[in-house]
PDB file of N, CA and C in Angstrom:
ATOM      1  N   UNK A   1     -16.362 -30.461  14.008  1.00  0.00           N
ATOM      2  CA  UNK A   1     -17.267 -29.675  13.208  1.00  0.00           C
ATOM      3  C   UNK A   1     -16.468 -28.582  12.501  1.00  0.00           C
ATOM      4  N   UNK A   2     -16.663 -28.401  11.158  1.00  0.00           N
ATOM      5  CA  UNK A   2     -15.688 -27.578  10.384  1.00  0.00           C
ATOM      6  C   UNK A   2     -16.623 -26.295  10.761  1.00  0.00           C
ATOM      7  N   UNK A   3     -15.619 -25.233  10.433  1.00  0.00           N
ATOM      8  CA  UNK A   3     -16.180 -23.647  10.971  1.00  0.00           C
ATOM      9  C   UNK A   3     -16.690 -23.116   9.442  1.00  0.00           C
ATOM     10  N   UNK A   4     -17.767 -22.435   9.076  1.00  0.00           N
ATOM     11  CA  UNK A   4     -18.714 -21.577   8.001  1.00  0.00           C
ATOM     12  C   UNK A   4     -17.634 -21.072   7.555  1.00  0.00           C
ATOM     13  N   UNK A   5     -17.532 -20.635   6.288  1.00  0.00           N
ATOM     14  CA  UNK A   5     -16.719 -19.771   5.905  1.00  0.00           C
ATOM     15  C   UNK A   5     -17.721 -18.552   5.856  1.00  0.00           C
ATOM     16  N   UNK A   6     -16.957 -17.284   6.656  1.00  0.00           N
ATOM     17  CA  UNK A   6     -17.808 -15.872   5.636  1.00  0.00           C
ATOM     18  C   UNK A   6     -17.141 -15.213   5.437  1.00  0.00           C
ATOM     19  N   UNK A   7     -17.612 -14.036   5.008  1.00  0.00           N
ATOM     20  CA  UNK A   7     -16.248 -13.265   3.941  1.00  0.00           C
ATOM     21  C   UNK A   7     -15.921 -12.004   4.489  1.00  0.00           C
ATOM     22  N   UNK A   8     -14.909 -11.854   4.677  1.00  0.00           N
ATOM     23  CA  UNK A   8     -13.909 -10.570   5.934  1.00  0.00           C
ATOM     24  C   UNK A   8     -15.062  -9.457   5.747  1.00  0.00           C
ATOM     25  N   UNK A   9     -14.758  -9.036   6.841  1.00  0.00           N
ATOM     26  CA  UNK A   9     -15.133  -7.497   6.714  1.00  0.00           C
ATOM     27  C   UNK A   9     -14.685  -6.631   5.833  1.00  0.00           C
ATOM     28  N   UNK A  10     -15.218  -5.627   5.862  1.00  0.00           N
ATOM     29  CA  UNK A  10     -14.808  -4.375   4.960  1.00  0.00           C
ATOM     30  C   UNK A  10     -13.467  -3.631   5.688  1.00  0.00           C
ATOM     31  N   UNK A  11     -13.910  -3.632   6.655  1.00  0.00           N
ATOM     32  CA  UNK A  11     -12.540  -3.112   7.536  1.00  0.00           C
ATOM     33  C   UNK A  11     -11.100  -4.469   7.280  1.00  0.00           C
ATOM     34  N   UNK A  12     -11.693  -5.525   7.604  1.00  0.00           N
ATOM     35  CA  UNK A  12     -10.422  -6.405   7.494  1.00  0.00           C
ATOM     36  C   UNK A  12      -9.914  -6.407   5.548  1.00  0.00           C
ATOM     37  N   UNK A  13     -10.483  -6.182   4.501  1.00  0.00           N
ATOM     38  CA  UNK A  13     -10.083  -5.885   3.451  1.00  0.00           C
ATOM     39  C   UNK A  13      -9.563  -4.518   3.164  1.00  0.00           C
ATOM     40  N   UNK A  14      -9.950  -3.593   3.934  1.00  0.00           N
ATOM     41  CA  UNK A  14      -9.437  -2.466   3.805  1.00  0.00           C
ATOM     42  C   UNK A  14      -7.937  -1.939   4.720  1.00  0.00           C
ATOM     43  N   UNK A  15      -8.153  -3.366   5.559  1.00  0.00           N
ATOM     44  CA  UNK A  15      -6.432  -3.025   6.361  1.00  0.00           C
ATOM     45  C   UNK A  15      -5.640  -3.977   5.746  1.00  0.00           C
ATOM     46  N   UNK A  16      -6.026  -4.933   4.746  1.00  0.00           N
ATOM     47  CA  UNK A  16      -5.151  -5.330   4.415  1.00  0.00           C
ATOM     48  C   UNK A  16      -4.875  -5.188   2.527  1.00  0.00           C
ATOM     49  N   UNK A  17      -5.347  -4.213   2.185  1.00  0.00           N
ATOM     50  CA  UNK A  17      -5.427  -3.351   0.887  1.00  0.00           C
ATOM     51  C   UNK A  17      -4.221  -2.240   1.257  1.00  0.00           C
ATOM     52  N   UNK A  18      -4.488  -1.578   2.713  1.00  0.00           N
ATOM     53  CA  UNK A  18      -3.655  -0.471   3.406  1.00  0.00           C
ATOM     54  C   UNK A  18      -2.433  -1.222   3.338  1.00  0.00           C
ATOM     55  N   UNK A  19      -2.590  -2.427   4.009  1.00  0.00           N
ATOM     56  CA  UNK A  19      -1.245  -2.947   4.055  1.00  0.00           C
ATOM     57  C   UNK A  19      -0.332  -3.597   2.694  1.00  0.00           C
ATOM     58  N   UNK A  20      -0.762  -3.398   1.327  1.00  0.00           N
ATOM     59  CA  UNK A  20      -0.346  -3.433   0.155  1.00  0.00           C
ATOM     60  C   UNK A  20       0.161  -2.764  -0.577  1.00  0.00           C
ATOM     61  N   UNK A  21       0.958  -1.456   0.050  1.00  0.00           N
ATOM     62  CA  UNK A  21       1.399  -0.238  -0.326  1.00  0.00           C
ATOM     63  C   UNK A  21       2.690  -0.514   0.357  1.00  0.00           C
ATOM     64  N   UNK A  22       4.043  -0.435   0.088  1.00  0.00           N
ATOM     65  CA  UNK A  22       5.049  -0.416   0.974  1.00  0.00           C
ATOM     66  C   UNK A  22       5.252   0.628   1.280  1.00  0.00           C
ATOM     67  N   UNK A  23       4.946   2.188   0.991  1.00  0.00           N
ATOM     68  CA  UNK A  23       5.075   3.347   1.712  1.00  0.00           C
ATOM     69  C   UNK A  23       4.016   3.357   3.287  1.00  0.00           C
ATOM     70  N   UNK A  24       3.054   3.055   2.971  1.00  0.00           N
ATOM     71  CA  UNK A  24       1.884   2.501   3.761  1.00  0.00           C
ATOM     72  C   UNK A  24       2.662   2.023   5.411  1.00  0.00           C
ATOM     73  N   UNK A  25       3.742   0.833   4.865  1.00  0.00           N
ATOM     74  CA  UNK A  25       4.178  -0.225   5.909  1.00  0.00           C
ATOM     75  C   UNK A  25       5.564   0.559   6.591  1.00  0.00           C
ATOM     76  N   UNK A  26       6.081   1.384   5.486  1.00  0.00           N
ATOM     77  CA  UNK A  26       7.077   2.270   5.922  1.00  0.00           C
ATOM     78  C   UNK A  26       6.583   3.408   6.891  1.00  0.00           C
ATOM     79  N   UNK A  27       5.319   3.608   6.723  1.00  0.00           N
ATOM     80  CA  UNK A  27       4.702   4.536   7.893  1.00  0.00           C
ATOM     81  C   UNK A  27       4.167   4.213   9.322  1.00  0.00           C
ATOM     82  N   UNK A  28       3.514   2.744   9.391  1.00  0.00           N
ATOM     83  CA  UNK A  28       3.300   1.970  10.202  1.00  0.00           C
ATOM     84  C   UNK A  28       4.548   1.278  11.075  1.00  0.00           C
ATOM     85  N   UNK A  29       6.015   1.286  10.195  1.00  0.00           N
ATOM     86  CA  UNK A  29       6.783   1.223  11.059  1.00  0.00           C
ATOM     87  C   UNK A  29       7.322   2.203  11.645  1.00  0.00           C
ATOM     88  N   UNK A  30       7.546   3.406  10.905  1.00  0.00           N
ATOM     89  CA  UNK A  30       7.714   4.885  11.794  1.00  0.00           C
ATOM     90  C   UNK A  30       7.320   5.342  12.980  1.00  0.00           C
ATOM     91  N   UNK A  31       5.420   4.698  13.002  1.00  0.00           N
ATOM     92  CA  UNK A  31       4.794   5.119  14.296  1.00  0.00           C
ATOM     93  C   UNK A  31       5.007   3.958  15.237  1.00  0.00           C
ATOM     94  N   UNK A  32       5.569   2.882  14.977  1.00  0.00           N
ATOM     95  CA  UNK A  32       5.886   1.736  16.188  1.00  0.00           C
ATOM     96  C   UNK A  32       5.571   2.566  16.986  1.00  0.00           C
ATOM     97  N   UNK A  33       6.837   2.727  17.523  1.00  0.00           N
ATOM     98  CA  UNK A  33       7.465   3.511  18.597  1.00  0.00           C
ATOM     99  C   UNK A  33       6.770   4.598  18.996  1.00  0.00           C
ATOM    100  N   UNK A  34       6.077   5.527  18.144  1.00  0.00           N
ATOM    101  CA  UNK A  34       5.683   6.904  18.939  1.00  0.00           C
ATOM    102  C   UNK A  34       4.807   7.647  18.032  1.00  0.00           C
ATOM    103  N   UNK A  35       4.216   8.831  18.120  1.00  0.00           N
ATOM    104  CA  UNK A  35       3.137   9.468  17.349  1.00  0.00           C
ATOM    105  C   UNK A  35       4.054  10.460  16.543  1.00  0.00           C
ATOM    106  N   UNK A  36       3.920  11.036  15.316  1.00  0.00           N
ATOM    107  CA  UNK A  36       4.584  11.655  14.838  1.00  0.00           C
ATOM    108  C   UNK A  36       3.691  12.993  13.864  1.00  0.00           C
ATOM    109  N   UNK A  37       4.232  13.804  13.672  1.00  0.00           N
ATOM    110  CA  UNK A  37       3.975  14.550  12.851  1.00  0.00           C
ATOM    111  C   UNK A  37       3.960  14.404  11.108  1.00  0.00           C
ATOM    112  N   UNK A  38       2.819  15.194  10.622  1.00  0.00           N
ATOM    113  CA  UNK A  38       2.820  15.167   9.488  1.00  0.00           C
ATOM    114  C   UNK A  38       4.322  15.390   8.299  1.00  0.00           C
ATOM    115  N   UNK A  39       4.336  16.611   9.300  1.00  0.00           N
ATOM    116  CA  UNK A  39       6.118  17.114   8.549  1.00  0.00           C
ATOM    117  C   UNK A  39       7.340  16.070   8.994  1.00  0.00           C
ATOM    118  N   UNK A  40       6.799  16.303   9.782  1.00  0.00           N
ATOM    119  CA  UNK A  40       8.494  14.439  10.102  1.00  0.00           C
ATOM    120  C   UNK A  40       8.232  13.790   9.636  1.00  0.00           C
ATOM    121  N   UNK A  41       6.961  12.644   9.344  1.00  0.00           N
ATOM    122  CA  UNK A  41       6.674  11.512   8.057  1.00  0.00           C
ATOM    123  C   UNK A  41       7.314  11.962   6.851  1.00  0.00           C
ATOM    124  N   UNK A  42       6.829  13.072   6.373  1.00  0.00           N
ATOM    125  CA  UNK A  42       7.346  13.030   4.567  1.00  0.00           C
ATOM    126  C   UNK A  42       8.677  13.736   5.057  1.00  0.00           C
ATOM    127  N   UNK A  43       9.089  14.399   6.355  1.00  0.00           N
ATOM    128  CA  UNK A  43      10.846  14.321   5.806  1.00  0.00           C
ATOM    129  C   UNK A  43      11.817  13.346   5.826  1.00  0.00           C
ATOM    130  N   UNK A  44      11.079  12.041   6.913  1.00  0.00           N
ATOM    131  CA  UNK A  44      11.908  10.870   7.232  1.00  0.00           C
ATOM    132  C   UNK A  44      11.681   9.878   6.133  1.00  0.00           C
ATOM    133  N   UNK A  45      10.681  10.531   5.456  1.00  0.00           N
ATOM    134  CA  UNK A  45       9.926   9.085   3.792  1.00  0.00           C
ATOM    135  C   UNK A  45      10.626   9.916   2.951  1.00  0.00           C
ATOM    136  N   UNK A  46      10.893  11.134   2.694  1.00  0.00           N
ATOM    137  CA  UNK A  46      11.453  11.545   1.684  1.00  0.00           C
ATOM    138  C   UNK A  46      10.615  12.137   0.594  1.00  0.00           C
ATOM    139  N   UNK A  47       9.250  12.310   0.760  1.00  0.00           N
ATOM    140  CA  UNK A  47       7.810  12.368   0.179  1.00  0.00           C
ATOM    141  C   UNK A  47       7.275  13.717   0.260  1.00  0.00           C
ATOM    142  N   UNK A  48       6.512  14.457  -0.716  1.00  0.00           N
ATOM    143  CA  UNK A  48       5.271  15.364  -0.724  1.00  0.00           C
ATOM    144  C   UNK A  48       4.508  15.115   0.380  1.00  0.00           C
ATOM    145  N   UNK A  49       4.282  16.431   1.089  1.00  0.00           N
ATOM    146  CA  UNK A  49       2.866  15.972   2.200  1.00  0.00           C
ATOM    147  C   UNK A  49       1.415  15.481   1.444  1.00  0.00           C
ATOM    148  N   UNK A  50       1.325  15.939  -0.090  1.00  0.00           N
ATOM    149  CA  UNK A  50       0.244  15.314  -0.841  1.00  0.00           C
ATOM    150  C   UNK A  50       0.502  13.902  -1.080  1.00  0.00           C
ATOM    151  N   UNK A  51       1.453  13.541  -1.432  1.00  0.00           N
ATOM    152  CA  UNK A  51       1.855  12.210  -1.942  1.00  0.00           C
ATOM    153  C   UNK A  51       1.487  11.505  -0.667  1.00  0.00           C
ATOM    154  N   UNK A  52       2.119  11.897   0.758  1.00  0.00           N
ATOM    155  CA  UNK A  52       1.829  11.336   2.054  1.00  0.00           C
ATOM    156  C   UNK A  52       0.271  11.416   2.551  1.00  0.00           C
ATOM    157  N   UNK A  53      -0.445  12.557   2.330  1.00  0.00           N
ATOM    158  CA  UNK A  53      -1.627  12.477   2.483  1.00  0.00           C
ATOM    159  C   UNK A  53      -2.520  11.653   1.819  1.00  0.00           C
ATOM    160  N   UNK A  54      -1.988  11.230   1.038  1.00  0.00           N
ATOM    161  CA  UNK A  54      -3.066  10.334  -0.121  1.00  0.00           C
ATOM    162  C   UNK A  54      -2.858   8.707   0.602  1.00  0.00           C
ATOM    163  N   UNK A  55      -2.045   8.398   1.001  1.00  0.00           N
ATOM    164  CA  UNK A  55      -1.694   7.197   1.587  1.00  0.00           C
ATOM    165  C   UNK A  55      -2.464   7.111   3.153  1.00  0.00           C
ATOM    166  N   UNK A  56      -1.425   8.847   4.163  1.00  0.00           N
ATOM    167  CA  UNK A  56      -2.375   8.345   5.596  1.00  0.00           C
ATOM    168  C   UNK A  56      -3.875   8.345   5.119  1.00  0.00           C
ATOM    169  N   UNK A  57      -4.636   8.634   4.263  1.00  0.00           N
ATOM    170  CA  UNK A  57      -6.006   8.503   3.838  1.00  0.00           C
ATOM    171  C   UNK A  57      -6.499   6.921   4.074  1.00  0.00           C
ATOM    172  N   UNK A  58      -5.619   5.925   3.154  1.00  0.00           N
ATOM    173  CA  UNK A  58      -5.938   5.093   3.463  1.00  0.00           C
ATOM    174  C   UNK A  58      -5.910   4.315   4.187  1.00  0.00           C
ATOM    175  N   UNK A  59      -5.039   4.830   5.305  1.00  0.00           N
ATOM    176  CA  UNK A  59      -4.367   3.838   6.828  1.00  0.00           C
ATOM    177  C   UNK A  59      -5.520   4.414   7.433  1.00  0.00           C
ATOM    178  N   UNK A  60      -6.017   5.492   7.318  1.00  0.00           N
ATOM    179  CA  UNK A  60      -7.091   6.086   8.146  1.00  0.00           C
ATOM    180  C   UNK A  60      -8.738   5.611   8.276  1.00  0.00           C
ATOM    181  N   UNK A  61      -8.773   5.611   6.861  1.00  0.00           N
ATOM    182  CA  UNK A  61     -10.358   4.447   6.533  1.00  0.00           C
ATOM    183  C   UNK A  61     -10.117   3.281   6.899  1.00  0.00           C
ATOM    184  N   UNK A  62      -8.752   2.288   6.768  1.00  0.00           N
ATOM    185  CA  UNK A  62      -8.997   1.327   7.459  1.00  0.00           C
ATOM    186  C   UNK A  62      -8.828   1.181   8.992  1.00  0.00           C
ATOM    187  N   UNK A  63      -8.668   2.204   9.319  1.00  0.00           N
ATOM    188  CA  UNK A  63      -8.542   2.254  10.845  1.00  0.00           C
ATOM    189  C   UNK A  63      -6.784   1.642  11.330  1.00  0.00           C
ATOM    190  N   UNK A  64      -6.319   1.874  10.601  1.00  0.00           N
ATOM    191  CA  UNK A  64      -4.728   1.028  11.393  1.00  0.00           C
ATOM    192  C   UNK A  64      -4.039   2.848  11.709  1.00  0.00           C
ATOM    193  N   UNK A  65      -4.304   3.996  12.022  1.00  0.00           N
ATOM    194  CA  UNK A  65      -3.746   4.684  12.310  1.00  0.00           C
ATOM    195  C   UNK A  65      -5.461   5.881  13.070  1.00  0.00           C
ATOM    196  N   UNK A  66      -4.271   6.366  14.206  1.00  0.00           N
ATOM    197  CA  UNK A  66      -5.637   7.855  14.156  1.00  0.00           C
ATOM    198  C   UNK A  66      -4.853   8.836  14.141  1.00  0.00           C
ATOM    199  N   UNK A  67      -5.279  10.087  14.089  1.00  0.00           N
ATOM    200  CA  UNK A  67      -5.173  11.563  14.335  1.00  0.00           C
ATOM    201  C   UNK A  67      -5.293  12.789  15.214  1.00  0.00           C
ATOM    202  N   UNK A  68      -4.525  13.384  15.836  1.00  0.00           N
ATOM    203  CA  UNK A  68      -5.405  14.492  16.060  1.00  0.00           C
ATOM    204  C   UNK A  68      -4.370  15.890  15.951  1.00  0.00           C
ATOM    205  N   UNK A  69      -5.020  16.615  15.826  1.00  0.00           N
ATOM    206  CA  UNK A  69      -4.384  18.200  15.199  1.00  0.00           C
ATOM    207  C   UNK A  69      -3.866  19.007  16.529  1.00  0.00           C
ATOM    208  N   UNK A  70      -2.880  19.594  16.695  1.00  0.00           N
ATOM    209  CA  UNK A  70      -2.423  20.597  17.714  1.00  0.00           C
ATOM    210  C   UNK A  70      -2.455  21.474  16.907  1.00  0.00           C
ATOM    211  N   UNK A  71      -2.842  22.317  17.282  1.00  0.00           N
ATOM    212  CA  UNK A  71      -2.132  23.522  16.482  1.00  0.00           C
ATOM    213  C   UNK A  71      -2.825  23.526  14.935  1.00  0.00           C
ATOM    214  N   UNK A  72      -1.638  23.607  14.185  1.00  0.00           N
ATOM    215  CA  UNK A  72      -2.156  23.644  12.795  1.00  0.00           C
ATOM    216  C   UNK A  72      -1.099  22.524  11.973  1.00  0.00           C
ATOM    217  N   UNK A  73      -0.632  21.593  13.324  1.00  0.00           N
ATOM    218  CA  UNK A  73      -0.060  20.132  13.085  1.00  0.00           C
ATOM    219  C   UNK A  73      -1.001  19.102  13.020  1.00  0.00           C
ATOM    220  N   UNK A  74      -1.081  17.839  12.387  1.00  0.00           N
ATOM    221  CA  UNK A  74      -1.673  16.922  12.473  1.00  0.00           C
ATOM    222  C   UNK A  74      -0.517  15.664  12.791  1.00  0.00           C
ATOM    223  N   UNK A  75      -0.637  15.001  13.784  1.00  0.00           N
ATOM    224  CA  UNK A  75      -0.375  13.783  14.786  1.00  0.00           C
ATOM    225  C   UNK A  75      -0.577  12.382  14.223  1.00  0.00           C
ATOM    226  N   UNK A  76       0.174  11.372  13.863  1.00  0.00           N
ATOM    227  CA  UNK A  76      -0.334  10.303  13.550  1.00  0.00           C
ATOM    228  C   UNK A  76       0.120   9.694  14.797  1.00  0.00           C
ATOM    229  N   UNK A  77      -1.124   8.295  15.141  1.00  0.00           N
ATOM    230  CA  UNK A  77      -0.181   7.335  15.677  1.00  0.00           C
ATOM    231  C   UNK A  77      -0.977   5.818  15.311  1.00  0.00           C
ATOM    232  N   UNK A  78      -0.842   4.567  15.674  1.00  0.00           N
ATOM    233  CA  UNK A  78      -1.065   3.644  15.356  1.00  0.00           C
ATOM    234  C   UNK A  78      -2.187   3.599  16.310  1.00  0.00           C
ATOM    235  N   UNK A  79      -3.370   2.860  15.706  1.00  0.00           N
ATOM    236  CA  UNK A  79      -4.747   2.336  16.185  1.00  0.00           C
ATOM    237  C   UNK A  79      -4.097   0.483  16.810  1.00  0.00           C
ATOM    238  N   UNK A  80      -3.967   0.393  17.747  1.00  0.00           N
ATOM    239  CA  UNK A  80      -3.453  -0.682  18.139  1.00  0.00           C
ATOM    240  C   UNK A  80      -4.828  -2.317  18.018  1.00  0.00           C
ATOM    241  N   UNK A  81      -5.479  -1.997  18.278  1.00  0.00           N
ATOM    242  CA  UNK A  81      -6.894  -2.752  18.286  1.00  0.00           C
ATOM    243  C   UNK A  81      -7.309  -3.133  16.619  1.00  0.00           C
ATOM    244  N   UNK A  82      -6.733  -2.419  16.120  1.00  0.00           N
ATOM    245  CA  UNK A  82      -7.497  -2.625  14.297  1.00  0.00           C
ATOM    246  C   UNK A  82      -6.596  -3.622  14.111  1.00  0.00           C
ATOM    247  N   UNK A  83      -4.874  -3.569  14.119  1.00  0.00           N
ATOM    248  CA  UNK A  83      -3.710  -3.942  14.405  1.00  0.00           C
ATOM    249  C   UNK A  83      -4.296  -5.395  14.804  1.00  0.00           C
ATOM    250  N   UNK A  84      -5.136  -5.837  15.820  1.00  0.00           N
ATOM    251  CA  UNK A  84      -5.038  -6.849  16.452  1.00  0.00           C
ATOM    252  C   UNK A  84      -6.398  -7.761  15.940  1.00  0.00           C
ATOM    253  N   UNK A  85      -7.148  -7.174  14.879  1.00  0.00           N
ATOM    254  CA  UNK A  85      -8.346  -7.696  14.281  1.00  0.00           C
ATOM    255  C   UNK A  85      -7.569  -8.518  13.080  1.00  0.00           C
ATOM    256  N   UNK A  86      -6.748  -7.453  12.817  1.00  0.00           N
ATOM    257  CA  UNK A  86      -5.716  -8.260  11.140  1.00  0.00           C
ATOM    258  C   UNK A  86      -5.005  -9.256  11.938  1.00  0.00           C
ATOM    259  N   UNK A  87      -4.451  -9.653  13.025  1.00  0.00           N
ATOM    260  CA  UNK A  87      -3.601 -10.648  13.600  1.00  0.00           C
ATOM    261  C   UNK A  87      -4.672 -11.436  13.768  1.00  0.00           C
ATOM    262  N   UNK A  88      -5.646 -11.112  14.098  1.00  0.00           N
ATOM    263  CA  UNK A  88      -6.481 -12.470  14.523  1.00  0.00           C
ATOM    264  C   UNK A  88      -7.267 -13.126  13.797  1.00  0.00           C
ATOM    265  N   UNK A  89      -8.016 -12.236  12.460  1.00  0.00           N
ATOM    266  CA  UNK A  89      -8.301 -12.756  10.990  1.00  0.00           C
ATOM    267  C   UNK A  89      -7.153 -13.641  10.763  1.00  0.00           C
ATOM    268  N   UNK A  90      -5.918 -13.353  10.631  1.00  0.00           N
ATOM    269  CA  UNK A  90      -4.807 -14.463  10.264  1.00  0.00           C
ATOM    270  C   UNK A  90      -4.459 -15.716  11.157  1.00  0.00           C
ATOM    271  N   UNK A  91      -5.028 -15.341  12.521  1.00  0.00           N
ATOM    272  CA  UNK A  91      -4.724 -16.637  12.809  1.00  0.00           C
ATOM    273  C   UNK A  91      -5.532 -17.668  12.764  1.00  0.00           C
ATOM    274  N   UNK A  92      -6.771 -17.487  12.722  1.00  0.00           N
ATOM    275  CA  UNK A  92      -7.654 -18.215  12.258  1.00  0.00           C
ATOM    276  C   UNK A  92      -7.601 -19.388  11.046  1.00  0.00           C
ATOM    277  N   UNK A  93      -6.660 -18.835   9.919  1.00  0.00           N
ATOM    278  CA  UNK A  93      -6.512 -19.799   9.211  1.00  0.00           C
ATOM    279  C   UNK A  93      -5.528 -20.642  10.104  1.00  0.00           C
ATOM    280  N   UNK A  94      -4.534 -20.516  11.008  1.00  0.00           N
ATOM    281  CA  UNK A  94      -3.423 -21.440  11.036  1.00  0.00           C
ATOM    282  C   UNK A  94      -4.369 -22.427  12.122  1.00  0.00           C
ATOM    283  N   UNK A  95      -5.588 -21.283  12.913  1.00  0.00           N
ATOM    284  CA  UNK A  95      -6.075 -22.635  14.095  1.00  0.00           C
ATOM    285  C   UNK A  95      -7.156 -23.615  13.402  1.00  0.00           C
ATOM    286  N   UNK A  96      -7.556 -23.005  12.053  1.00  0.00           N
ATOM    287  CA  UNK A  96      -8.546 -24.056  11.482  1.00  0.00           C
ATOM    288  C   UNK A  96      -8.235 -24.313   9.898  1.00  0.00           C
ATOM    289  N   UNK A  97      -7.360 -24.253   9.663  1.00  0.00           N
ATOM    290  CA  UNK A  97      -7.170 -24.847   8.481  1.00  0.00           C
ATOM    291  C   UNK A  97      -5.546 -25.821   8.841  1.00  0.00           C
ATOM    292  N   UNK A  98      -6.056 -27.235   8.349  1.00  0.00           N
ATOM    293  CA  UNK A  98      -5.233 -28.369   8.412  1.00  0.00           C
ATOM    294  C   UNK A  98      -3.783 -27.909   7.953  1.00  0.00           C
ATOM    295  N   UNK A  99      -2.561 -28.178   8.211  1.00  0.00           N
ATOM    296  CA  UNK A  99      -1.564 -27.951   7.623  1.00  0.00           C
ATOM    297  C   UNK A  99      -1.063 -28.973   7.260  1.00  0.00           C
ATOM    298  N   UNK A 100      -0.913 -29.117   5.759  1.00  0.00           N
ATOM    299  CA  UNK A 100      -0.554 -30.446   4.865  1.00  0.00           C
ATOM    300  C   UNK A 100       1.085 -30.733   4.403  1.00  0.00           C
ATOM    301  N   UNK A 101       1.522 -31.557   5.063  1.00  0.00           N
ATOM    302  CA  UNK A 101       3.122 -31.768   4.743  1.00  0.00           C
ATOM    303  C   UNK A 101       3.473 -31.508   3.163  1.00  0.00           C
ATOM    304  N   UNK A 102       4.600 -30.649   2.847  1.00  0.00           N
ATOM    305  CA  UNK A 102       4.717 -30.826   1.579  1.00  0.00           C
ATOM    306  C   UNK A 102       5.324 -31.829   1.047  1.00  0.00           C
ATOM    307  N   UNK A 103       4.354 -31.714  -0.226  1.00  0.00           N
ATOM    308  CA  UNK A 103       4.718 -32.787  -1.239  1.00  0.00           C
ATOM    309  C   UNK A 103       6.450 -32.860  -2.476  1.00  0.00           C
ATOM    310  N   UNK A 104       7.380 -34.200  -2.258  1.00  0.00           N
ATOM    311  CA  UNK A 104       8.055 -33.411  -2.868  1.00  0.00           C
ATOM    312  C   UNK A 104       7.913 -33.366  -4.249  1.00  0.00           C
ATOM    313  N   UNK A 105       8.620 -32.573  -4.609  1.00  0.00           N
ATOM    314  CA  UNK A 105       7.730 -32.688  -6.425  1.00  0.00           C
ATOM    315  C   UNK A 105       8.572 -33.573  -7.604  1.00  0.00           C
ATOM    316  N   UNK A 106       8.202 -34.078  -8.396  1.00  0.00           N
ATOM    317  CA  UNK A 106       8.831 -35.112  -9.169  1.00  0.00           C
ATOM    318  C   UNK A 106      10.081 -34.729 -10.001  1.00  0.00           C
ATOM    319  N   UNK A 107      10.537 -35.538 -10.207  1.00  0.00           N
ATOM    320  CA  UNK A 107      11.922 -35.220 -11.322  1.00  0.00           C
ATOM    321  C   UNK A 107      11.373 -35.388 -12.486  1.00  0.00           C
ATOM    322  N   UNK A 108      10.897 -34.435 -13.278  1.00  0.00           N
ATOM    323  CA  UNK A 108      10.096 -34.870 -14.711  1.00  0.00           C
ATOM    324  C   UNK A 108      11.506 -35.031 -15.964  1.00  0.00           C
ATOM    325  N   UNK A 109      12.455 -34.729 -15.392  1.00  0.00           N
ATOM    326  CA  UNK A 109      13.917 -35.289 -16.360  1.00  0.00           C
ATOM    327  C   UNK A 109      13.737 -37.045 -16.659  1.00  0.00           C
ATOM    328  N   UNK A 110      13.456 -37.752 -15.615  1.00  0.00           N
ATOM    329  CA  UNK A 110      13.272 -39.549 -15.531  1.00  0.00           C
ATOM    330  C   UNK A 110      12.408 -40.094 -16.109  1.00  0.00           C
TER     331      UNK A 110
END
């Protein structure tokens, strides 16, 4: 029985809109490892904290990062679970969509 198609979430288009920015992916790899500060992001990106704020904005609506403030610092770190909605939207195509040997393509010189 073939599976319905329906059409991603808003969240799964919006993490993977987030993920269409390579500053975006350069930040998501920063926080692998650990939570970081606002001022260490744009000194290790090389970036405006505006220029940087306009971006964690959008890691933030889609949920692939959270926040929280010490002080009069703000904290990023990675939302691990949003992380694992975009892995599993993707695997879905590989467990239900057929994978078709490629075709090789013709010599149109002959």
């Amino acid at each position: 029985m073939a599976k319905t198609a329906s059409l991603p979430s808003t969240l799964i288009v919006l993490g993977f809109h987030a993920l269409s920015e390579p500053l975006r992916i350069q930040v998501l790899d920063l926080l692998r490892d650990r939570e970081l500060c606002v001022c260490d992001l744009c000194e290790t990106l090389g970036v405006s904290q505006s220029k940087l704020s306009f971006h964690l904005k959008a890691l933030k609506e889609a949920q692939l990062v959270q926040s929280r403030q010490e002080g009069r610092w703000i904290y990023y770190r990675l939302n691990l679970p949003q992380l694992v909605v975009l892995e599993q939207y993707l695997a879905e195509f590989r467990r239900f969509s057929p994978i078709l040997p490629a075709r090789p393509c013709r010599d149109r010189s002959q």
